[in-house]
C-alpha atoms as a PDB file:
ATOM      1  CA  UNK A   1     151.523  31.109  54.214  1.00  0.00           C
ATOM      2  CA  UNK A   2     152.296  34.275  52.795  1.00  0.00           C
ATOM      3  CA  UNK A   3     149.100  35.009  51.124  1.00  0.00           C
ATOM      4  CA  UNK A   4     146.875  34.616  54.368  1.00  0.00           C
ATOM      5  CA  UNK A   5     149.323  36.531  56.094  1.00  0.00           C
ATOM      6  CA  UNK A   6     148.581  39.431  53.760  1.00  0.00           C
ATOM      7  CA  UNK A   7     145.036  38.773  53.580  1.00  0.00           C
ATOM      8  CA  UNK A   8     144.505  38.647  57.419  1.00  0.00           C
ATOM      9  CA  UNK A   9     146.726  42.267  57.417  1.00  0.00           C
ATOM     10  CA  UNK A  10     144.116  43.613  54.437  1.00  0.00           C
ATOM     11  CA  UNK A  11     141.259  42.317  56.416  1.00  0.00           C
ATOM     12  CA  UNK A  12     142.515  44.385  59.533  1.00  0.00           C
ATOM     13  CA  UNK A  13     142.800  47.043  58.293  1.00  0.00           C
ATOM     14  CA  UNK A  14     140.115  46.991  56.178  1.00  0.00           C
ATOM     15  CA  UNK A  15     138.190  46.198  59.658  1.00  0.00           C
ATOM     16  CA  UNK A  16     140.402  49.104  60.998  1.00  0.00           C
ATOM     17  CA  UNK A  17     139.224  51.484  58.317  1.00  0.00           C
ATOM     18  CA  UNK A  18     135.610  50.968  58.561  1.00  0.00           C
ATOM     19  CA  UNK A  19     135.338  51.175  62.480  1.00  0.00           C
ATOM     20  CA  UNK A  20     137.599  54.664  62.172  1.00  0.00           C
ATOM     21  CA  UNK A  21     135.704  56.012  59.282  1.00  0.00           C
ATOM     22  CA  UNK A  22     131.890  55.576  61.992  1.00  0.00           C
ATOM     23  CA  UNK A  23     133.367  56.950  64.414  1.00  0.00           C
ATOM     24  CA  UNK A  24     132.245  60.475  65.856  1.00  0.00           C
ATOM     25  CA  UNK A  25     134.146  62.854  67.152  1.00  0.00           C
ATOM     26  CA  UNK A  26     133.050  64.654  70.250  1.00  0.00           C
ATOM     27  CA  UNK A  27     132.807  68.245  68.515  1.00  0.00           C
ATOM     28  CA  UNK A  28     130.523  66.619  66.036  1.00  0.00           C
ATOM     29  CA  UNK A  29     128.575  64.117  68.362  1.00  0.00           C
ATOM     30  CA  UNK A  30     125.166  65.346  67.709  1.00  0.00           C
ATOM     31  CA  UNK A  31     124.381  64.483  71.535  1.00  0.00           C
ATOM     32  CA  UNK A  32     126.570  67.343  72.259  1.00  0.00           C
ATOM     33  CA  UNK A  33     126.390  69.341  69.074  1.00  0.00           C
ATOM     34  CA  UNK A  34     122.029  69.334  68.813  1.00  0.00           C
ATOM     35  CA  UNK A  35     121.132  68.006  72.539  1.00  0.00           C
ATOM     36  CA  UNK A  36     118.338  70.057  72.272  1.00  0.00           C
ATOM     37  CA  UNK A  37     116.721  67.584  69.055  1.00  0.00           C
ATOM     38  CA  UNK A  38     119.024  64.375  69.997  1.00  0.00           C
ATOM     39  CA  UNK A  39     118.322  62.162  72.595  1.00  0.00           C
ATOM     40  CA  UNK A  40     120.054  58.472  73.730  1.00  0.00           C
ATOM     41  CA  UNK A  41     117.653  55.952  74.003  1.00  0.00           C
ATOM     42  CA  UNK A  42     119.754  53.113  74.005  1.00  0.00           C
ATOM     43  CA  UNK A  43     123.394  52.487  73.329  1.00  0.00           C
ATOM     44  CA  UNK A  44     125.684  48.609  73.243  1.00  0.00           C
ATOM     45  CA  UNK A  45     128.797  48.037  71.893  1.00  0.00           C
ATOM     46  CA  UNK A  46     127.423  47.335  68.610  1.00  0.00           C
ATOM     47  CA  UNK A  47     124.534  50.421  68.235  1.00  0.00           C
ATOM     48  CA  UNK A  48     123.516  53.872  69.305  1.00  0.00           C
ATOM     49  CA  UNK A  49     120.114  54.227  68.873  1.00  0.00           C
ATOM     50  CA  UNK A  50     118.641  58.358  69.010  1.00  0.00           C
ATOM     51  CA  UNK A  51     115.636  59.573  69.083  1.00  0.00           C
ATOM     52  CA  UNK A  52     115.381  62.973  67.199  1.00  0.00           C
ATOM     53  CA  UNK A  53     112.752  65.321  67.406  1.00  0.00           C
ATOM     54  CA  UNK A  54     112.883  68.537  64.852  1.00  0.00           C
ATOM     55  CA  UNK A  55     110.295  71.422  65.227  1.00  0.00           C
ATOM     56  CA  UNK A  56     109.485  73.998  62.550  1.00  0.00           C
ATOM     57  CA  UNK A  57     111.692  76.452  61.505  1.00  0.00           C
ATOM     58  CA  UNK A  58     114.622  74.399  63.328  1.00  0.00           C
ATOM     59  CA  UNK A  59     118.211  74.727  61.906  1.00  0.00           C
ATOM     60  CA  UNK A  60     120.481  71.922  63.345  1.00  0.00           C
ATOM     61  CA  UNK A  61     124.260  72.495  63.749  1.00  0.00           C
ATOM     62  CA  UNK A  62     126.739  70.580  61.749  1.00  0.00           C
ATOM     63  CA  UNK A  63     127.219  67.414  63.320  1.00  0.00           C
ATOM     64  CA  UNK A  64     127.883  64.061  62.350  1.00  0.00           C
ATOM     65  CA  UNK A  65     126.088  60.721  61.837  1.00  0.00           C
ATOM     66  CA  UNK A  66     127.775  57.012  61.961  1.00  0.00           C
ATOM     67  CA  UNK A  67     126.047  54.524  58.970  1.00  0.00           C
ATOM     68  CA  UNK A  68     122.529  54.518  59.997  1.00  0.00           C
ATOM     69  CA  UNK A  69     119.313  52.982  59.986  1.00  0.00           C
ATOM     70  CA  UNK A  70     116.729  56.018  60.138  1.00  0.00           C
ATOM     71  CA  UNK A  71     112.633  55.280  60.987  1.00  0.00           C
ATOM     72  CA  UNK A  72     110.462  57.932  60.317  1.00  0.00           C
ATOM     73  CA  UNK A  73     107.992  58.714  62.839  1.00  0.00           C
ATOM     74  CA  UNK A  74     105.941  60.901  60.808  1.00  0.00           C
ATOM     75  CA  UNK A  75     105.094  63.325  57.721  1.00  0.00           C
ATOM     76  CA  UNK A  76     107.786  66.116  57.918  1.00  0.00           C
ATOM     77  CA  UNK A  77     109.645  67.959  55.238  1.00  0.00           C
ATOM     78  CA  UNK A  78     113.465  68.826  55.968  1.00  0.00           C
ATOM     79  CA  UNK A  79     116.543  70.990  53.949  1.00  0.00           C
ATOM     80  CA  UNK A  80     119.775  68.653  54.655  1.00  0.00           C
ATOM     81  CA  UNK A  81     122.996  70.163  53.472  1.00  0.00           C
ATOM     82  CA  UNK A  82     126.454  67.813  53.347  1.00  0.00           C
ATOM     83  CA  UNK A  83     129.480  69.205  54.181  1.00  0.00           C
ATOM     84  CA  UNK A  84     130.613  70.369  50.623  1.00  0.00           C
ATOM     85  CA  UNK A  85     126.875  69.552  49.070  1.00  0.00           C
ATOM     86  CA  UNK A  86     124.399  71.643  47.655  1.00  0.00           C
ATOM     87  CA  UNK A  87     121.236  71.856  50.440  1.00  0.00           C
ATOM     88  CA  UNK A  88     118.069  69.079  49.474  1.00  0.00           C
ATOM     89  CA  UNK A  89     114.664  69.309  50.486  1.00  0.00           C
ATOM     90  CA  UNK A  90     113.031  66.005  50.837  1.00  0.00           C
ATOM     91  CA  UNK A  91     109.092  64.948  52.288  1.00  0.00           C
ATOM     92  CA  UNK A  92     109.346  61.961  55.092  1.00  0.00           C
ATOM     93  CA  UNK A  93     106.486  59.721  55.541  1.00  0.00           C
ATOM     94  CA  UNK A  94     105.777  58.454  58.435  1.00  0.00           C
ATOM     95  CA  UNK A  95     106.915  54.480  58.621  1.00  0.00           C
ATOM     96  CA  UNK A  96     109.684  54.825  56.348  1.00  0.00           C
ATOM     97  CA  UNK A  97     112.584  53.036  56.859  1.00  0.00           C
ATOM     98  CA  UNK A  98     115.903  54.105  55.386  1.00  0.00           C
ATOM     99  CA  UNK A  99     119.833  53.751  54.879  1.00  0.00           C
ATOM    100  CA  UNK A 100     121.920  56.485  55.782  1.00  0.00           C
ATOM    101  CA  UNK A 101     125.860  56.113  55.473  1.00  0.00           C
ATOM    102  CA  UNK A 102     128.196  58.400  57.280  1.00  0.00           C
ATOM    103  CA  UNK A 103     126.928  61.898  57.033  1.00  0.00           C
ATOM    104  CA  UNK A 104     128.117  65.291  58.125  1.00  0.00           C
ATOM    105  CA  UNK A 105     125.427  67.673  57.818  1.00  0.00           C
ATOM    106  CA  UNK A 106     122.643  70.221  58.865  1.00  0.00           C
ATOM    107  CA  UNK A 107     118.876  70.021  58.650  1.00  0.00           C
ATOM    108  CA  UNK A 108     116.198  72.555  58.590  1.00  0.00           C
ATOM    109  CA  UNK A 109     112.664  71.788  59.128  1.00  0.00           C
ATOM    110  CA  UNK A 110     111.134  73.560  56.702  1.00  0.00           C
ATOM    111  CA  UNK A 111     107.746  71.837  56.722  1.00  0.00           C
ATOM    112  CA  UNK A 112     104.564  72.960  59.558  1.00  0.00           C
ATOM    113  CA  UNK A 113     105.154  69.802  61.468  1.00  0.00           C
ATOM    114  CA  UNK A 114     108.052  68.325  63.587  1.00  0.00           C
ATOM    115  CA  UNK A 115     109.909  66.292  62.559  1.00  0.00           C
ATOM    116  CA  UNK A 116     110.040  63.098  64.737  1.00  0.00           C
ATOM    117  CA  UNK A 117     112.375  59.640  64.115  1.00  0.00           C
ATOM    118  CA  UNK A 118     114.979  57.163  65.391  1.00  0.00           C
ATOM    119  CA  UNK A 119     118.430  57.420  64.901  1.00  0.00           C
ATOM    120  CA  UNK A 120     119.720  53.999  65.192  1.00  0.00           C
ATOM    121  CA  UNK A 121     123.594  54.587  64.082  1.00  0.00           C
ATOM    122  CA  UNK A 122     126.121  51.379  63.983  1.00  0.00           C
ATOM    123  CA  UNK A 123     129.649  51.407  65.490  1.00  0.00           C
END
């Protein structure tokens, strides 16, 4: 009785963990921080789905991403620094489906087109 006792308290807060560590804090919500490149298409209690729209020559804020699911809309070529990381350039194609996990960082569009995807971050 004792061992699922301390398994069901490592599997809270375990569970506890993970739901703290995706969440977003209002001062790095990039619906607040970038509203001008952000937008909320959709939002449940188990996703928040964004559409984000970059132009040339756009420098993002800081802000902050939950673990993510990212579709790329089209060609585009960004600069993406991580809090504490050196900045990486990197060509999107359009279709591309990725895995982000929890990210706090800023992009530049550094490419002649905008940069156009969805956003769609779990909670």
């Amino acid at each position: 009785m004792k061992k699922l006792w301390l398994v069901l308290v490592v599997v809270g807060l375990g569970l506890l963990t993970w739901r703290q560590g995706n969440a977003i804090p209002e001062e790095l919500d990039p619906l607040k921080v970038v509203p001008e490149t952000h937008k909320l298409v959709f939002e449940n209690q188990f996703v928040r789905v964004l559409e984000v729209t970059v132009p040339p020559g756009s420098v993002e804020k800081w802000h902050k991403h939950a673990r993510r699911v990212v579709v790329d809309l089209n060609d585009f070529t960004t600069r993406s620094t991580e809090r504490g990381g050196q900045p990486k350039e990197s060509s999107r194609k359009a279709g591309t489906v990725r895995w982000s996990d929890t990210v706090i960082h800023q992009v530049e569009n550094i490419g002649k087109t905008s940069g156009h995807a969805f956003s769609i971050e779990l909670k």
